[in-house]
C-alpha atoms as a PDB file:
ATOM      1  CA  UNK A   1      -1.192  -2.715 107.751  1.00  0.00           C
ATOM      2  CA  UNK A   2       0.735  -5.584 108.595  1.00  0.00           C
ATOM      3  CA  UNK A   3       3.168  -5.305 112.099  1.00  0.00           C
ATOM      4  CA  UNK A   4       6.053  -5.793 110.339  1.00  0.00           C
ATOM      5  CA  UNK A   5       5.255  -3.578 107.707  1.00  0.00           C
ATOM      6  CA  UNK A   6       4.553  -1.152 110.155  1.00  0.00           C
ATOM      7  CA  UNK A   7       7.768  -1.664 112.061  1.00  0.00           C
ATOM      8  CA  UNK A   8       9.458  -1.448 108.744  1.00  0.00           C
ATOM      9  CA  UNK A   9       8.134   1.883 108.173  1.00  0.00           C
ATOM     10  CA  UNK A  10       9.150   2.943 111.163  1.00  0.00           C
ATOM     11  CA  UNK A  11      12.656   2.130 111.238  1.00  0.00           C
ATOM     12  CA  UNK A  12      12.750   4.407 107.741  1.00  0.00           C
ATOM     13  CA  UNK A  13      11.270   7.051 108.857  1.00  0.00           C
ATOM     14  CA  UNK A  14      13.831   7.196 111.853  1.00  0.00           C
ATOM     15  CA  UNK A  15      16.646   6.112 109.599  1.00  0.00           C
ATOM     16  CA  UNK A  16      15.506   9.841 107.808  1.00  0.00           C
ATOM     17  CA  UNK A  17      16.187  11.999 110.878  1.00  0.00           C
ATOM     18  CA  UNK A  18      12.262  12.328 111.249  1.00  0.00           C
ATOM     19  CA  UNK A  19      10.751  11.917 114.480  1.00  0.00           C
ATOM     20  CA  UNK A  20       6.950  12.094 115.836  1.00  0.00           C
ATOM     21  CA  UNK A  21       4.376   9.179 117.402  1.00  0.00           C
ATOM     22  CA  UNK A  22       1.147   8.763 115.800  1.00  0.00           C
ATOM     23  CA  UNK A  23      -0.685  11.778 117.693  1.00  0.00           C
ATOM     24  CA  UNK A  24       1.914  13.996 116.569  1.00  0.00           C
ATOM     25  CA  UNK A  25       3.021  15.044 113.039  1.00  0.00           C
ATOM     26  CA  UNK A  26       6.834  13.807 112.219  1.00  0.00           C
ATOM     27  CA  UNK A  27       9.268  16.741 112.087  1.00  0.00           C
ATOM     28  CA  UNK A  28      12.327  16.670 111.005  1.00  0.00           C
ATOM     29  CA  UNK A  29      15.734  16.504 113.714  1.00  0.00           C
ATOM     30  CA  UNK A  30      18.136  19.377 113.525  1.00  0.00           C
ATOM     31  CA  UNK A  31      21.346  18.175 113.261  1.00  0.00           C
ATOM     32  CA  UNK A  32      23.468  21.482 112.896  1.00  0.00           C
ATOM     33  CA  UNK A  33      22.489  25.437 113.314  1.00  0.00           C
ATOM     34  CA  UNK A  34      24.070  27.804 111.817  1.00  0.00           C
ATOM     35  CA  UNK A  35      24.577  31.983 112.713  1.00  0.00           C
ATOM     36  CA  UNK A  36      25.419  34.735 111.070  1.00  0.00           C
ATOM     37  CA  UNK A  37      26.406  36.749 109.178  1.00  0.00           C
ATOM     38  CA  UNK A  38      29.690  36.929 110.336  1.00  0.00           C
ATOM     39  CA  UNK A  39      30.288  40.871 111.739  1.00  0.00           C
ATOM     40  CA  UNK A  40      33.371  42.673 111.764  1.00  0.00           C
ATOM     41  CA  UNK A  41      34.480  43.979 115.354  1.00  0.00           C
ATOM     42  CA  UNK A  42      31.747  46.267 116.310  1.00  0.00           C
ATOM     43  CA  UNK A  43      32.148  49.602 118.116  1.00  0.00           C
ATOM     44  CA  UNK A  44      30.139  50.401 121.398  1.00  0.00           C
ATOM     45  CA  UNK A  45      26.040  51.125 120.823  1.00  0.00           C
ATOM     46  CA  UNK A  46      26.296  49.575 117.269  1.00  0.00           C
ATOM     47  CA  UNK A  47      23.695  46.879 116.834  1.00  0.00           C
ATOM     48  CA  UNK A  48      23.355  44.224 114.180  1.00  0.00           C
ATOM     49  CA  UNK A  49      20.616  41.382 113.067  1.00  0.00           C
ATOM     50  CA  UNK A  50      21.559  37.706 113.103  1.00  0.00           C
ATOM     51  CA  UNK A  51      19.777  34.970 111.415  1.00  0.00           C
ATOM     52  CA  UNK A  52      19.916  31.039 112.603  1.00  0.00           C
ATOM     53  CA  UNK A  53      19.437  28.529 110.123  1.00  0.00           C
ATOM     54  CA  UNK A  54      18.574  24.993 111.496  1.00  0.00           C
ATOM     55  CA  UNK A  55      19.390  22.152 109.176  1.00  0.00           C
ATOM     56  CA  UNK A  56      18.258  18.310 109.247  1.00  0.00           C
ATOM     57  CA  UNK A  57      20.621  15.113 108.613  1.00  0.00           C
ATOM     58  CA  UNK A  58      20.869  15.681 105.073  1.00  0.00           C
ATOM     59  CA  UNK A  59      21.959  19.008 104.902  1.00  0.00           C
ATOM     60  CA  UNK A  60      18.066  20.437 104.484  1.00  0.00           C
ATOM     61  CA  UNK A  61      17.256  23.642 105.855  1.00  0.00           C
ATOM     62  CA  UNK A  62      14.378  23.333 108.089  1.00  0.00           C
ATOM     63  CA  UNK A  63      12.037  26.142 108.501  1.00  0.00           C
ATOM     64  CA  UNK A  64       9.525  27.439 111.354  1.00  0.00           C
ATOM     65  CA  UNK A  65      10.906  26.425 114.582  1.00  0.00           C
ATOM     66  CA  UNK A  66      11.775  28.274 117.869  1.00  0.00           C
ATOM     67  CA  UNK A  67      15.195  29.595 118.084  1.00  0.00           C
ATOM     68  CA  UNK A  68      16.919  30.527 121.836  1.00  0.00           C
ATOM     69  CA  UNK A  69      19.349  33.188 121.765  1.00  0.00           C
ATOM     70  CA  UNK A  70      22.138  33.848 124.279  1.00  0.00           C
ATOM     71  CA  UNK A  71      25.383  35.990 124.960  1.00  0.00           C
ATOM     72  CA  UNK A  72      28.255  34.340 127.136  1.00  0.00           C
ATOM     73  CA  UNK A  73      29.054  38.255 127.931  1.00  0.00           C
ATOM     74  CA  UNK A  74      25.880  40.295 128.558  1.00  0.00           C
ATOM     75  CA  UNK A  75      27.892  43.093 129.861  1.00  0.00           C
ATOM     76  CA  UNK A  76      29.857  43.117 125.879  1.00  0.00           C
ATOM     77  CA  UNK A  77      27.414  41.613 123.820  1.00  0.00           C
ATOM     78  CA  UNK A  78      23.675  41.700 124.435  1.00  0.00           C
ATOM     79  CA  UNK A  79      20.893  39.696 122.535  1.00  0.00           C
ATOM     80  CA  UNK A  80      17.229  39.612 122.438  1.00  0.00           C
ATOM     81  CA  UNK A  81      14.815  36.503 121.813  1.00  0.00           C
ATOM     82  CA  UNK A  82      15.360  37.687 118.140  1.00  0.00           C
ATOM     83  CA  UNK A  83      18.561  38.073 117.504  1.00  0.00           C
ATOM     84  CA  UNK A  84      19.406  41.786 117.246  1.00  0.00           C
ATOM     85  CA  UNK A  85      22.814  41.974 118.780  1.00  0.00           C
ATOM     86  CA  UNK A  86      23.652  45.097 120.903  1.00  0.00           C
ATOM     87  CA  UNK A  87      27.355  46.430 121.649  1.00  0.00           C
ATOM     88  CA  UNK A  88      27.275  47.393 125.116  1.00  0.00           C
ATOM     89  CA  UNK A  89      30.892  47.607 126.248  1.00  0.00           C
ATOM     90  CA  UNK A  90      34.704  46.570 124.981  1.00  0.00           C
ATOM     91  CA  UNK A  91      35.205  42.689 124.586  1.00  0.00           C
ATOM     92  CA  UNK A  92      33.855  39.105 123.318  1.00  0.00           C
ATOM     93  CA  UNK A  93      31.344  37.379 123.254  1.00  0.00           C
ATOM     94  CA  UNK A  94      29.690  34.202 121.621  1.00  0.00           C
ATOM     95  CA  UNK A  95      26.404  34.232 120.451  1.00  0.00           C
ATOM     96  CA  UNK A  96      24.660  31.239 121.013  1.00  0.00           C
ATOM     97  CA  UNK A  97      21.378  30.073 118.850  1.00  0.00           C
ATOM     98  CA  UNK A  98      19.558  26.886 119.773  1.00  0.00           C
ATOM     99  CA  UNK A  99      17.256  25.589 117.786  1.00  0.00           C
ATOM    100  CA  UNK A 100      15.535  21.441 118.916  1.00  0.00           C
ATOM    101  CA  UNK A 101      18.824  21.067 121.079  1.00  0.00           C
ATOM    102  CA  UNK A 102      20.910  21.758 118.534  1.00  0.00           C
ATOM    103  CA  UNK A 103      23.330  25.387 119.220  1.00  0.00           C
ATOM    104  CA  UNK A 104      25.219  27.113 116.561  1.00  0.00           C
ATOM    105  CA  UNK A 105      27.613  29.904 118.332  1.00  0.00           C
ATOM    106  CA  UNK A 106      29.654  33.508 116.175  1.00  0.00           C
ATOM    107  CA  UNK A 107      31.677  35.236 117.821  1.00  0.00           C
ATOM    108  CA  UNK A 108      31.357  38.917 118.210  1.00  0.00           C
ATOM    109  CA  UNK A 109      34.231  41.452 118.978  1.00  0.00           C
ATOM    110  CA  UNK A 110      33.300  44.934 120.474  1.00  0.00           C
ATOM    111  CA  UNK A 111      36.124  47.714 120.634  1.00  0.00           C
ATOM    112  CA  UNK A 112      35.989  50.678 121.785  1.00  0.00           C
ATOM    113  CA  UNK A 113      33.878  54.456 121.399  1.00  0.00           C
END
């Protein structure tokens, strides 16, 4: 293959929102995550299941990659390295999924017993 064929190639493939190097397989880039589903205000010890969907520069959802959960209030709103929010006490917090540097965030209201 010519060099500037090769360059040309290139400079499509990155123009797609797909990146990799020869020794590694091109994935695509996450450009937007998104969480849910949306919850109503919770009530203390409820728990609920969130999903993250990761989706590349066109709008494609993009399956099989690592998310990275996290609460901004651990004492309100716990998560684990699935997603299974817990209510722990009265207040807000956001849940945070990241997914290839890319974070979608729901917010999640706990009232009281």
């Amino acid at each position: 293959m010519s060099r500037s064929l090769s360059l040309a190639l290139a400079i499509a493939v990155a123009a797609c929102g797909y990146r990799g190097s020869p020794s590694q397989p091109l994935t695509p880039q996450v450009k937007s995550v998104s969480v849910g589903p949306a919850t109503p205000p919770m009530s203390v010890g409820q728990t609920a299941q969130l999903t993250a969907t990761a989706y590349d520069t066109h709008g494609q959802v993009i399956t099989g990659l690592t998310v990275n959960w996290q609460s901004s209030d651990q004492t309100s709103v716990t998560v684990d390295k699935n997603g299974l929010i817990v209510a722990a006490a009265t207040g807000t917090a956001k849940i945070s999924a990241t997914i290839s540097g890319a974070t979608g965030t729901l917010d999640v209201s706990v009232v009281g017993p």
